[in-house]
Every structure is written in structure tokens, then in C-alpha cells.
Protein backbone atom coordinates (compact mmCIF):
# COMPACT_ATOMS: atom_id res chain seq x y z
CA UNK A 1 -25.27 12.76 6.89
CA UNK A 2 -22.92 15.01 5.24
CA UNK A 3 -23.42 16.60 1.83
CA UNK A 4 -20.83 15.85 -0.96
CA UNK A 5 -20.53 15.32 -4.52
CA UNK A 6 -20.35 12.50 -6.79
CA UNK A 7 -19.15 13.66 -10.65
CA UNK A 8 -20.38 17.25 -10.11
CA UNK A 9 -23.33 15.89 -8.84
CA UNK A 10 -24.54 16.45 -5.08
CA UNK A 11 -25.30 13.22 -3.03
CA UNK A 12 -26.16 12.92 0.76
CA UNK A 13 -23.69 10.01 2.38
CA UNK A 14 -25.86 7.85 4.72
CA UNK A 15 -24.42 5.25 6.43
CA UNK A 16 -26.64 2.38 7.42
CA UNK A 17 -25.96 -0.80 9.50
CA UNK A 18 -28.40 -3.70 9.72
CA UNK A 19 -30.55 -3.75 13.10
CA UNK A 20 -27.85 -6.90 14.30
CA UNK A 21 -24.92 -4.64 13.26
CA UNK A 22 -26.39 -1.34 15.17
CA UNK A 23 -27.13 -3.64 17.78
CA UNK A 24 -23.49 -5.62 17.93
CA UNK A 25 -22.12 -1.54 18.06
CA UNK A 26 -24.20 -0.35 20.52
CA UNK A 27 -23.40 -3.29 22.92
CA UNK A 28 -19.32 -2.75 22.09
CA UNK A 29 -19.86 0.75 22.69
CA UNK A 30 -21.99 0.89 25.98
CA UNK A 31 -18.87 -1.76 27.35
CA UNK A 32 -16.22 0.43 26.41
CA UNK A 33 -18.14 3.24 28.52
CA UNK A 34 -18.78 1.00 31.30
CA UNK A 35 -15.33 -0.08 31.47
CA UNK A 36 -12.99 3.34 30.69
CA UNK A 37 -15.46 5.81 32.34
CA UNK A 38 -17.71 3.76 35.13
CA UNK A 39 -20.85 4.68 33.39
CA UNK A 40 -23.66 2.58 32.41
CA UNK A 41 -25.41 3.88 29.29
CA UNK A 42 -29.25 2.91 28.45
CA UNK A 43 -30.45 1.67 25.09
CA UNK A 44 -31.60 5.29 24.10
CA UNK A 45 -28.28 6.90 25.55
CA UNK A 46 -25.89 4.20 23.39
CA UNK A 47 -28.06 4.70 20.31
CA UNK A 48 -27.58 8.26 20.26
CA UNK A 49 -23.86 7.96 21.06
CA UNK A 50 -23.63 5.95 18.24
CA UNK A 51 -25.61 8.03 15.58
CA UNK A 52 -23.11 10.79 17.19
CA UNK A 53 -20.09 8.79 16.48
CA UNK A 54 -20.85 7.57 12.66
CA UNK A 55 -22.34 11.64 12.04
CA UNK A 56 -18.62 12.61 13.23
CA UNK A 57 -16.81 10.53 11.46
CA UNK A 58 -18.70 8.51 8.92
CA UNK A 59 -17.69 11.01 6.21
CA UNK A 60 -14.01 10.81 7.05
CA UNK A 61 -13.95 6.97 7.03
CA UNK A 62 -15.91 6.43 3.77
CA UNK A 63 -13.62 9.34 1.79
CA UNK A 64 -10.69 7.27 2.86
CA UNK A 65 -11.97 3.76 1.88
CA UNK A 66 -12.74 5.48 -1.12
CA UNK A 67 -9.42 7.03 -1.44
CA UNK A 68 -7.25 3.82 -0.28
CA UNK A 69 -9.82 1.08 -2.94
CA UNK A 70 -8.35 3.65 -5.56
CA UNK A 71 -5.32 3.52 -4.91
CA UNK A 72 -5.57 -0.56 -4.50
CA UNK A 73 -7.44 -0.95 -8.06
CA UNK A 74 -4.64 1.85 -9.57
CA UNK A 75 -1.91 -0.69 -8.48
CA UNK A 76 -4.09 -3.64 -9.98
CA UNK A 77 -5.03 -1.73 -13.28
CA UNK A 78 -0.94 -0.88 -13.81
CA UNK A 79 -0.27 -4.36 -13.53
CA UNK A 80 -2.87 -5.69 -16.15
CA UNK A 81 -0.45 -4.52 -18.86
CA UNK A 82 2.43 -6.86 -17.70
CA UNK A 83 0.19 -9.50 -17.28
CA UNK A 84 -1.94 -9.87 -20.12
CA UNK A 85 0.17 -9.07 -23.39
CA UNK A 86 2.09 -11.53 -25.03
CA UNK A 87 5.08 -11.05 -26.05
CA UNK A 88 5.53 -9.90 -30.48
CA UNK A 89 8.60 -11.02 -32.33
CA UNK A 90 9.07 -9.89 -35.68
CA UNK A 91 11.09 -12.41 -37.44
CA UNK A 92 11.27 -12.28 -41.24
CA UNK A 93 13.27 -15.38 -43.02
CA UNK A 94 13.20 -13.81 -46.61
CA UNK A 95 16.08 -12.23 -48.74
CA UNK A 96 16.70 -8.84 -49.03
């Protein structure tokens, strides 16, 4: 967990996966060991690894998600104009 801020305000970012979803990562992990570095990791030793892996770059991925649904809901938002307003004509049938 990494400190940050949030509106001036401080907030601690902790990311949390479901038990299936540390699970599923710890598995996908431990196989990618196995297979690029002939090394068969235990349930402790993969669980750390992965607690290592989100603490390095956790942060990092979240600011950019962050960053990148900005930029997505900027290009929405700057589109709502076009989209939603109808179109005035003035048209005035009197005499001058």
C-alpha cells in the first residue's frame, strides 16, 4: 500500500482480490515460474510473490486506469454537446 492523495486529502491505495481471484493469480504465477525459471514455488512462496508484485506495481497500474477512464469520460463528456442540443432557428415572418 502506497500513500497518496485524493482532493488534498491523504488515502492509503489497497488493492484487494477475492480469495478465487488471489487464488486464479497465484496458480498463473507459480506456472510462469515453473515454466521460464525451472522452479517450483509453494503456496506461501507464490503468495508472497504476489503481495510483492501488486506492492510494486499496484500504484502504477491504478494511477493509469485512473488517468486513461479520464481521458475516456473527457472524450464522452465533449461529445454530449453535439449530441444532445437541438438545433435553434430564428425565423420571424412579420414586417419591418
Amino acid at each position: 500500500m502506497r500513500p497518496g492523495s485524493l482532493h488534498g486529502h491523504s488515502i492509503l491505495l489497497a488493492i484487494r482480490f477475492s480469495e478465487e481471484q488471489r487464488n486464479r493469480i497465484r496458480q498463473a504465477l507459480a506456472g510462469y515460474v515453473r515454466e521460464h525459471f525451472d522452479h517450483e514455488m509453494g503456496d506461501l512462496q507464490s503468495e508472497v510473490f504476489l503481495d510483492f508484485v501488486v506492492g510494486l506495481v499496484g500504484a502504477s497500474a491504478y494511477n493509469q486506469a485512473v488517468t486513461d477512464a479520464q481521458a475516456w469520460l473527457q472524450g464522452k463528456l465533449g461529445d454530449l454537446g453535439g449530441d444532445v442540443h437541438e438545433v435553434v432557428e430564428f425565423e420571424w415572418e412579420g414586417k419591418p
